[in-house]
N, C-alpha and C. Protein backbone atom coordinates (compact mmCIF):
# COMPACT_ATOMS: atom_id res chain seq x y z
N UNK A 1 0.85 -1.17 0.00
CA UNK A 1 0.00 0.00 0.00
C UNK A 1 0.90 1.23 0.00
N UNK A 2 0.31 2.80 -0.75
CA UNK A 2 1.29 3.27 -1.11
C UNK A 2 0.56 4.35 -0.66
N UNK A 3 1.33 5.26 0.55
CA UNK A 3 0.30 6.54 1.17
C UNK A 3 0.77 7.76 0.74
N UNK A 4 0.56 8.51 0.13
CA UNK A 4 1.03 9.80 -0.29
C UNK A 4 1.11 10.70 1.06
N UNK A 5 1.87 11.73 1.63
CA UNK A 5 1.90 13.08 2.58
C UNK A 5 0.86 13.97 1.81
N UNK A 6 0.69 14.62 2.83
CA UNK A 6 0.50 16.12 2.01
C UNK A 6 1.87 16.69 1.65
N UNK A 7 1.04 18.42 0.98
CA UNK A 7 2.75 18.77 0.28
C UNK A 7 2.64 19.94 1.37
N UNK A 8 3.37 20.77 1.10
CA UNK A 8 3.80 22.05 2.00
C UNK A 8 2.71 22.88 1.62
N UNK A 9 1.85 23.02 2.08
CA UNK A 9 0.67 23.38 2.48
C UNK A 9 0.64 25.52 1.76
N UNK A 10 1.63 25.58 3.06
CA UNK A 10 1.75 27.38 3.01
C UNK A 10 2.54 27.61 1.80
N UNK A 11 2.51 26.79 0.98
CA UNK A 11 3.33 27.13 -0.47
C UNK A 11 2.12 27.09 -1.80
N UNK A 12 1.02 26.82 -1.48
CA UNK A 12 -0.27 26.71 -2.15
C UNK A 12 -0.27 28.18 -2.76
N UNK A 13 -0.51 28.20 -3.94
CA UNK A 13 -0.95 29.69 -4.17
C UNK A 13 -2.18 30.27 -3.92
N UNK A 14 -3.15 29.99 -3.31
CA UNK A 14 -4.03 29.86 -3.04
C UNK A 14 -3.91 29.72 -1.51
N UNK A 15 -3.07 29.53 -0.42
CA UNK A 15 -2.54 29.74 0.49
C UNK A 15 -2.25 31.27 0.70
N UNK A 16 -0.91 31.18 -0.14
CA UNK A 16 -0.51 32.97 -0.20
C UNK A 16 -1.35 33.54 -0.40
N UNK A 17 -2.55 33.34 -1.51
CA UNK A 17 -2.87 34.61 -2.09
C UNK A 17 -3.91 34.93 -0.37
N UNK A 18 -4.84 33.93 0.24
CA UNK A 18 -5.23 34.36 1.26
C UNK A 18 -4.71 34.35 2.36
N UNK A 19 -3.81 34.04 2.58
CA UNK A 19 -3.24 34.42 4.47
C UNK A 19 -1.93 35.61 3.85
N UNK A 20 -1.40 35.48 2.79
CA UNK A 20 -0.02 36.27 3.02
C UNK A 20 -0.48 38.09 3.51
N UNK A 21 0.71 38.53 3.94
CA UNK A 21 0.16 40.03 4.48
C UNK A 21 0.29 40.79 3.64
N UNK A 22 1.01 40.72 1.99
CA UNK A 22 0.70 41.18 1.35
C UNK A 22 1.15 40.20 -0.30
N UNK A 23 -0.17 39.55 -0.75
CA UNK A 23 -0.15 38.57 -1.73
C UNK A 23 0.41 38.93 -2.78
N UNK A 24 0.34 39.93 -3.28
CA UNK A 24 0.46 40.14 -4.72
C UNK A 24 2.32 41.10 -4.89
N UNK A 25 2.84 41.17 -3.77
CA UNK A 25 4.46 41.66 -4.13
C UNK A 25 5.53 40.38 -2.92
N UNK A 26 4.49 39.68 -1.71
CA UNK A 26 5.63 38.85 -1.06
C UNK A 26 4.65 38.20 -1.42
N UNK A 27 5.19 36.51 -2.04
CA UNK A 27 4.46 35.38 -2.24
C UNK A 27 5.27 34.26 -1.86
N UNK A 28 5.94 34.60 -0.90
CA UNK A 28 6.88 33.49 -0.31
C UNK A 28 5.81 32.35 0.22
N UNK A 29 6.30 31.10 0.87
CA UNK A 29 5.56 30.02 1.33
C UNK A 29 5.27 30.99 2.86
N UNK A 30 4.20 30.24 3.51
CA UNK A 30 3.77 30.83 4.80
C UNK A 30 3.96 29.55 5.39
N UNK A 31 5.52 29.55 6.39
CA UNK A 31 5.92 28.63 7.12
C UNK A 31 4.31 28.00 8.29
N UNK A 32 3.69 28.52 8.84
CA UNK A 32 2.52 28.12 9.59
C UNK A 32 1.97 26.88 9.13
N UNK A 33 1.35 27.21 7.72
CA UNK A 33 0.45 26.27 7.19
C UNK A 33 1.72 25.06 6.61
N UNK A 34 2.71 25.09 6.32
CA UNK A 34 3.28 24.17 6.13
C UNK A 34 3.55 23.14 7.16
N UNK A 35 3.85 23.85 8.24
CA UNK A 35 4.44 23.29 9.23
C UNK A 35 3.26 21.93 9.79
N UNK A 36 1.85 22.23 9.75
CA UNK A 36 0.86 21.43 9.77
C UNK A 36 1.23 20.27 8.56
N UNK A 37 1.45 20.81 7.77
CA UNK A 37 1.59 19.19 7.16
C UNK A 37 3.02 18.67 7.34
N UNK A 38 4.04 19.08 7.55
CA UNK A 38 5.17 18.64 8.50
C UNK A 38 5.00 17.71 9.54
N UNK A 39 4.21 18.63 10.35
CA UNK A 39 3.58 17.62 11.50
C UNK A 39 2.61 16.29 11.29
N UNK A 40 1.66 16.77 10.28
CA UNK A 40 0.89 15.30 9.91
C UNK A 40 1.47 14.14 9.32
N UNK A 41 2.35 14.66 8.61
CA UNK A 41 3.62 13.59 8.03
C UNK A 41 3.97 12.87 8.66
N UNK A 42 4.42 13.56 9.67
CA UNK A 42 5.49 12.92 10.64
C UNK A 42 4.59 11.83 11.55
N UNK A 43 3.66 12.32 11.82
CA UNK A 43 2.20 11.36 12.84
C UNK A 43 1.70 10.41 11.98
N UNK A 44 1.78 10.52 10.48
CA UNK A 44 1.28 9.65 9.19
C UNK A 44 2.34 8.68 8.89
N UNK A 45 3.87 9.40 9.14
CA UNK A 45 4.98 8.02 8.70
C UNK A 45 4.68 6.51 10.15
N UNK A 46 4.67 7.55 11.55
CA UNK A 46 4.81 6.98 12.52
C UNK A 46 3.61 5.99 12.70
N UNK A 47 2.44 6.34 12.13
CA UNK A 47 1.45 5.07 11.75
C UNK A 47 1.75 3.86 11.30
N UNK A 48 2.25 4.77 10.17
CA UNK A 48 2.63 3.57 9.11
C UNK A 48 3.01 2.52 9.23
N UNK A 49 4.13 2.95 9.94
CA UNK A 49 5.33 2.50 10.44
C UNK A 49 5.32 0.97 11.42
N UNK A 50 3.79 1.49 12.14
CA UNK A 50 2.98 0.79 13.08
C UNK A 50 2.44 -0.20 12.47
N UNK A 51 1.65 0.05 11.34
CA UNK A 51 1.17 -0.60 10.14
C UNK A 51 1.51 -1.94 9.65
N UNK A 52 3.05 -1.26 9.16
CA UNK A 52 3.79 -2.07 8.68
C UNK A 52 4.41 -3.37 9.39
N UNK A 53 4.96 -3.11 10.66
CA UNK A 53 5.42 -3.87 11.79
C UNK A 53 3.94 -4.89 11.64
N UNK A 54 2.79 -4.77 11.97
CA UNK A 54 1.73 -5.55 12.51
C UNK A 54 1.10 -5.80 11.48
N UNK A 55 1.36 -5.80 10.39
CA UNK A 55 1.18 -6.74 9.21
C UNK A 55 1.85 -7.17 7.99
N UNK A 56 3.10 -7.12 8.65
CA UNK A 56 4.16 -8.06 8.07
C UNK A 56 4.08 -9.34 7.89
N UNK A 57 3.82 -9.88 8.81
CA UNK A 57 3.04 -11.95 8.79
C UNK A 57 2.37 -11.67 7.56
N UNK A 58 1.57 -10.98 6.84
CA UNK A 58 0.46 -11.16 5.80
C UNK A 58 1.09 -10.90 4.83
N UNK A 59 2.19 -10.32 4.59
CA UNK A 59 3.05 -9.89 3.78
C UNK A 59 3.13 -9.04 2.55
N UNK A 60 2.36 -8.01 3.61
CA UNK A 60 1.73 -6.36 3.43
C UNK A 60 3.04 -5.83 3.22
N UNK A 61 2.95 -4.53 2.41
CA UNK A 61 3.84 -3.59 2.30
C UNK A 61 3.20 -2.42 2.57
N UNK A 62 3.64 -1.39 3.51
CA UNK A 62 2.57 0.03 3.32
C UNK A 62 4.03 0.82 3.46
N UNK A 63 4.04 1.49 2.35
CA UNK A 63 4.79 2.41 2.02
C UNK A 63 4.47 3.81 2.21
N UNK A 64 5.87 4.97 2.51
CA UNK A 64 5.22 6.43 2.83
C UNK A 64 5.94 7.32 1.54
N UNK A 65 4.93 7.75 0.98
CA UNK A 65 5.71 8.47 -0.22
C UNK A 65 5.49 10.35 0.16
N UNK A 66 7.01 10.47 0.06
CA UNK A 66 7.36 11.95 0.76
C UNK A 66 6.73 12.78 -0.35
N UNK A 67 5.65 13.54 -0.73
CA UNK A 67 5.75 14.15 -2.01
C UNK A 67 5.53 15.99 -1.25
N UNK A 68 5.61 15.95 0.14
CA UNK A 68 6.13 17.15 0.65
C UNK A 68 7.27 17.58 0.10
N UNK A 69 8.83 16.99 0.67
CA UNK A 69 10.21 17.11 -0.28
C UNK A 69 10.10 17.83 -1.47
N UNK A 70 9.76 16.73 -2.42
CA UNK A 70 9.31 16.94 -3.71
C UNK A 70 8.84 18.04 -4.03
N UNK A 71 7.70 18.66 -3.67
CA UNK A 71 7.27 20.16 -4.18
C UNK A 71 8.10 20.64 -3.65
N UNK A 72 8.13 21.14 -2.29
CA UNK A 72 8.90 21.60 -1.54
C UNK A 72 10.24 22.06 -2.37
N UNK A 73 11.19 21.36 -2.70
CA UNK A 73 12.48 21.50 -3.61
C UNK A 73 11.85 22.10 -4.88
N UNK A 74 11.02 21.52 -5.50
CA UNK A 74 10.25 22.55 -6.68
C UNK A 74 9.87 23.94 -6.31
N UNK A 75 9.93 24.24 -5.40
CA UNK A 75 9.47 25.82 -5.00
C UNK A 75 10.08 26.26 -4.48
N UNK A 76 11.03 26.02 -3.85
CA UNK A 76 11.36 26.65 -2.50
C UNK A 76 12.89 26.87 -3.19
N UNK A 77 13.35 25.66 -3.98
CA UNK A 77 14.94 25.58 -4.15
C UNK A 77 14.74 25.82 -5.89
N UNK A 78 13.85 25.30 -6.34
CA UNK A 78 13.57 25.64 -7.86
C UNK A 78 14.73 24.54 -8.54
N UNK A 79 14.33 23.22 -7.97
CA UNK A 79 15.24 22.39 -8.07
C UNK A 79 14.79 21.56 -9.96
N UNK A 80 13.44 22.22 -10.20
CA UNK A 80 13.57 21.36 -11.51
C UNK A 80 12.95 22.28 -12.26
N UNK A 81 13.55 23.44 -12.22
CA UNK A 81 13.31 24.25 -13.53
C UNK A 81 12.51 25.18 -13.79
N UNK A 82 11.21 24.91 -13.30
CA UNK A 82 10.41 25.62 -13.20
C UNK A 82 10.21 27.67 -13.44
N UNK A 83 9.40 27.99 -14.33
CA UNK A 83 9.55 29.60 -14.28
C UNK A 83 8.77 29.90 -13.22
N UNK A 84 7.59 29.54 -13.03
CA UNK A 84 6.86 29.87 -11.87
C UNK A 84 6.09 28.97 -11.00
N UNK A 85 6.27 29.44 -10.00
CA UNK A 85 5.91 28.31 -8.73
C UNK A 85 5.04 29.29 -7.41
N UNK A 86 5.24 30.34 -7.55
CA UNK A 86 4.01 31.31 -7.30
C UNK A 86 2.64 31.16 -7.41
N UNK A 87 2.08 31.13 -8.59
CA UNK A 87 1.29 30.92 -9.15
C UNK A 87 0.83 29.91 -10.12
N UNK A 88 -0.62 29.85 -10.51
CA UNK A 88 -0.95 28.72 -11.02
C UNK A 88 -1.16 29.25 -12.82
N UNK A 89 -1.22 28.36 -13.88
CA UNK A 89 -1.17 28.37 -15.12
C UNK A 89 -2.66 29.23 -15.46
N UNK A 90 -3.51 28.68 -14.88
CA UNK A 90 -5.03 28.80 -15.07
C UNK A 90 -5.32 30.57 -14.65
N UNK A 91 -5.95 30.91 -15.16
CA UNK A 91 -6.37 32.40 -14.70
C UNK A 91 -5.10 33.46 -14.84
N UNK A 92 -5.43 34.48 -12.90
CA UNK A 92 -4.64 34.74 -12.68
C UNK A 92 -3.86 33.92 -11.16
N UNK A 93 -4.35 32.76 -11.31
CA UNK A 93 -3.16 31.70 -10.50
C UNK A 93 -2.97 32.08 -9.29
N UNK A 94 -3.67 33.21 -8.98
CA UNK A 94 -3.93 33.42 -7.41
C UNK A 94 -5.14 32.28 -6.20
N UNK A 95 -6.50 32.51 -7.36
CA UNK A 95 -7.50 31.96 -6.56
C UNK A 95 -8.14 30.75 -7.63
N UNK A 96 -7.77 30.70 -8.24
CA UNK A 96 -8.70 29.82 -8.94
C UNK A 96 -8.63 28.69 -8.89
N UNK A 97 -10.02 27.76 -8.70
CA UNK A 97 -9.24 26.11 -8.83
C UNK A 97 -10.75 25.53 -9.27
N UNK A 98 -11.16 24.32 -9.38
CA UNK A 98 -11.48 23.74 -9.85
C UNK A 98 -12.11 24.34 -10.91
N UNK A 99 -14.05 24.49 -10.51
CA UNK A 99 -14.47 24.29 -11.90
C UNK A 99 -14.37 26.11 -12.08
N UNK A 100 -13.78 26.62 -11.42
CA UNK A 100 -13.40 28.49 -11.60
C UNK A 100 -12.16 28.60 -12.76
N UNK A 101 -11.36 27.00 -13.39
CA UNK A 101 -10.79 26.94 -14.33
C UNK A 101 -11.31 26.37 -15.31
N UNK A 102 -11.79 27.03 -16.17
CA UNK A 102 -13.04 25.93 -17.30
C UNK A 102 -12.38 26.42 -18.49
N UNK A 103 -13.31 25.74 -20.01
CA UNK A 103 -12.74 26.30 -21.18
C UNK A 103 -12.61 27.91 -21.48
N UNK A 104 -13.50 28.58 -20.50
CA UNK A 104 -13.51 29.86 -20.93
C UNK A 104 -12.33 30.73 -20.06
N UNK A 105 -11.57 30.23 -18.95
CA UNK A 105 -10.61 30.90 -18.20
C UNK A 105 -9.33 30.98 -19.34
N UNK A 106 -8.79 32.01 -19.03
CA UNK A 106 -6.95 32.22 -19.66
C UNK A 106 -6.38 31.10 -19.14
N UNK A 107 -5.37 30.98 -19.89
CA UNK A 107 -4.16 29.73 -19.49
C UNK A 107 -2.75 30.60 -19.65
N UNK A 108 -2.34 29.65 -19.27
CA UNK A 108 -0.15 30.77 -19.75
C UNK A 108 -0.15 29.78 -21.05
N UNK A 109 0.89 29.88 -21.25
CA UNK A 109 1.47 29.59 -22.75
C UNK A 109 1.91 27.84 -22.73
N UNK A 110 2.28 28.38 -21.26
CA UNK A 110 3.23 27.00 -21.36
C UNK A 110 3.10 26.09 -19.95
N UNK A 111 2.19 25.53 -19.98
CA UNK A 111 1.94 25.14 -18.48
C UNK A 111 2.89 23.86 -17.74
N UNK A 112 4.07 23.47 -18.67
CA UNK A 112 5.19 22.81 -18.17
C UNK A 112 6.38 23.99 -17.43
N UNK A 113 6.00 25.14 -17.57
CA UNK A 113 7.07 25.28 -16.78
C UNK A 113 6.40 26.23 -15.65
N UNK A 114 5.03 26.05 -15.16
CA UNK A 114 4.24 26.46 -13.91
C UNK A 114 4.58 25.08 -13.01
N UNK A 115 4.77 24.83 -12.03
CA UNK A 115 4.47 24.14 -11.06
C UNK A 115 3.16 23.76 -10.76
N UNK A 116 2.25 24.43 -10.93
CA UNK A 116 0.90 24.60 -10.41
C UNK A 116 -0.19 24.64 -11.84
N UNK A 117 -1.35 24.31 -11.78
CA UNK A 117 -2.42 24.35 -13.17
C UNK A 117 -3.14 25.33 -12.45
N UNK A 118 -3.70 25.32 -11.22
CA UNK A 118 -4.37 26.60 -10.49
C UNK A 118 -3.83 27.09 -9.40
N UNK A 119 -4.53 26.99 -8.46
CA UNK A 119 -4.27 27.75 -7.00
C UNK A 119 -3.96 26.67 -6.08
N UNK A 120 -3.95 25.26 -6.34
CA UNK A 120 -3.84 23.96 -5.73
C UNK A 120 -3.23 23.24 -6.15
N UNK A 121 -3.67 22.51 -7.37
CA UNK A 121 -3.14 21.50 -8.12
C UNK A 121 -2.07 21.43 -8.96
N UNK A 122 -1.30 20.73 -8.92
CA UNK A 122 0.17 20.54 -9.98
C UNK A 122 -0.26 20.76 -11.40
N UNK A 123 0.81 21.16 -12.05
CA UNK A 123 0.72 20.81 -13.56
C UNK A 123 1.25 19.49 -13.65
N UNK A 124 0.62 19.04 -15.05
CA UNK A 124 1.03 17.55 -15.50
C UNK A 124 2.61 17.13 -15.31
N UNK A 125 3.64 18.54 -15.52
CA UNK A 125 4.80 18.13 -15.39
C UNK A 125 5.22 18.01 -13.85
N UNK A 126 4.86 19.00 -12.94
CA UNK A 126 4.84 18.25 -11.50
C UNK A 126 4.73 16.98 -11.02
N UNK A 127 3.38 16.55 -11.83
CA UNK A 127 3.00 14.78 -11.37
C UNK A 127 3.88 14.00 -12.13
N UNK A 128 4.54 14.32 -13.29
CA UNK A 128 5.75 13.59 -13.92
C UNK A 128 6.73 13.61 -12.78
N UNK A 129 7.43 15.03 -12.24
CA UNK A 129 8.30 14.99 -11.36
C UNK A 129 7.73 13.99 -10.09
N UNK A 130 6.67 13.96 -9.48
CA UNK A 130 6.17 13.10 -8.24
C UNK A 130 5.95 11.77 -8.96
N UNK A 131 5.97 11.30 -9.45
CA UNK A 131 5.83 9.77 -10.72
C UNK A 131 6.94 9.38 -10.59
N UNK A 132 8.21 10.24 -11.41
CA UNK A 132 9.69 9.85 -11.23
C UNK A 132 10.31 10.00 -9.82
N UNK A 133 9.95 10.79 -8.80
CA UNK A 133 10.16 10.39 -7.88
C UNK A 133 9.72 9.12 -6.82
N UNK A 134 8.90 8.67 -7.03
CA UNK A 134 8.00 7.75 -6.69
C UNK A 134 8.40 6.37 -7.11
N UNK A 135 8.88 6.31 -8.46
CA UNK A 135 9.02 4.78 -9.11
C UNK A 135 10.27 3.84 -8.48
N UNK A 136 11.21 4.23 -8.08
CA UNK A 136 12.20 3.27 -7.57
C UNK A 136 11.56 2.72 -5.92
N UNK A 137 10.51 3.77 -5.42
CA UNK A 137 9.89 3.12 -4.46
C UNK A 137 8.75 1.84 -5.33
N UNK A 138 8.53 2.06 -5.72
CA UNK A 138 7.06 1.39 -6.34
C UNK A 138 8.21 0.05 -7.29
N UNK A 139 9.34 0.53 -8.09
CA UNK A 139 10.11 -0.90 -8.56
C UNK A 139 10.37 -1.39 -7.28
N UNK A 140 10.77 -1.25 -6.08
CA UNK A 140 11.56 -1.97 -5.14
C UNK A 140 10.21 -2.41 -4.54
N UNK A 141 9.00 -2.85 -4.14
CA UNK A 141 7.81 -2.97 -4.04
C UNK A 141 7.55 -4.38 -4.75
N UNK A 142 7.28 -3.95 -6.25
CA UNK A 142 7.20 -4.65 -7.01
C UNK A 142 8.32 -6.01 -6.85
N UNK A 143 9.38 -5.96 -6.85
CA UNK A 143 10.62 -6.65 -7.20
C UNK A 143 10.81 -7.78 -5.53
N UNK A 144 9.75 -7.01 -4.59
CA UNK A 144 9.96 -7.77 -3.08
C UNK A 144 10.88 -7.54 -2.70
């Protein structure tokens, strides 16, 4: 079994755009809200962990996949390239997310090099980056 974290929470653009003290010139991450999923992580590995021990005889696997890190280094360190990680592709990438991104909203040009599709959600190339990070857990799984 394969449990995803949350990601860094106060790095949401949609985070910034509502708690930061001023959204639209500092759009840094807001250590607070991250730190909550820091903490749930950490209470979510230590489950697991529990998990795993007490159903080992059955010859369960429950795996913890960090995909906090992962963005985290995408935003924070701009570790894979990315032009913007601020904001989301969709709109103006402050507030928008689900169906507030439809056929009739703006898009950017190039939504591989946003981090984000809205105010929440990754772009497709993010979930490539969390995919390739993910697979040598998921081959070593596979392989026993």
């Amino acid at each position: 079994m394969l449990v995803a974290g949350l990601p860094p929470m106060g790095c949401l653009p949609i985070v910034i755009t509502l708690f930061s003290e001023n959204a639209f010139f500092d759009r840094g991450c807001i250590d607070f809200f991250s730190s909550v999923g820091r903490s749930y992580n950490s209470m979510l590995q230590t489950q697991l962990n529990t998990m795993q021990v007490n159903h080992a005889k059955q010859g369960s696997k429950v795996v913890y996949l960090d995909t906090y890190s992962t963005l985290y280094d995408a935003i924070a360190n701009r570790k894979y390239g990315f032009n913007e990680v601020k904001r989301g592709c969709c709109g103006t990438g402050l507030l928008e997310t689900t169906f507030l991104c439809n056929h009739k909203s703006s898009t950017c040009t190039d939504a591989s090099k946003y981090a984000f599709w809205d105010s929440i959600h990754p772009t497709e190339q993010m979930y490539r980056i969390f995919f390739d990070s993910t697979k040598p857990v998921v081959d070593n799984i596979i392989k026993g």
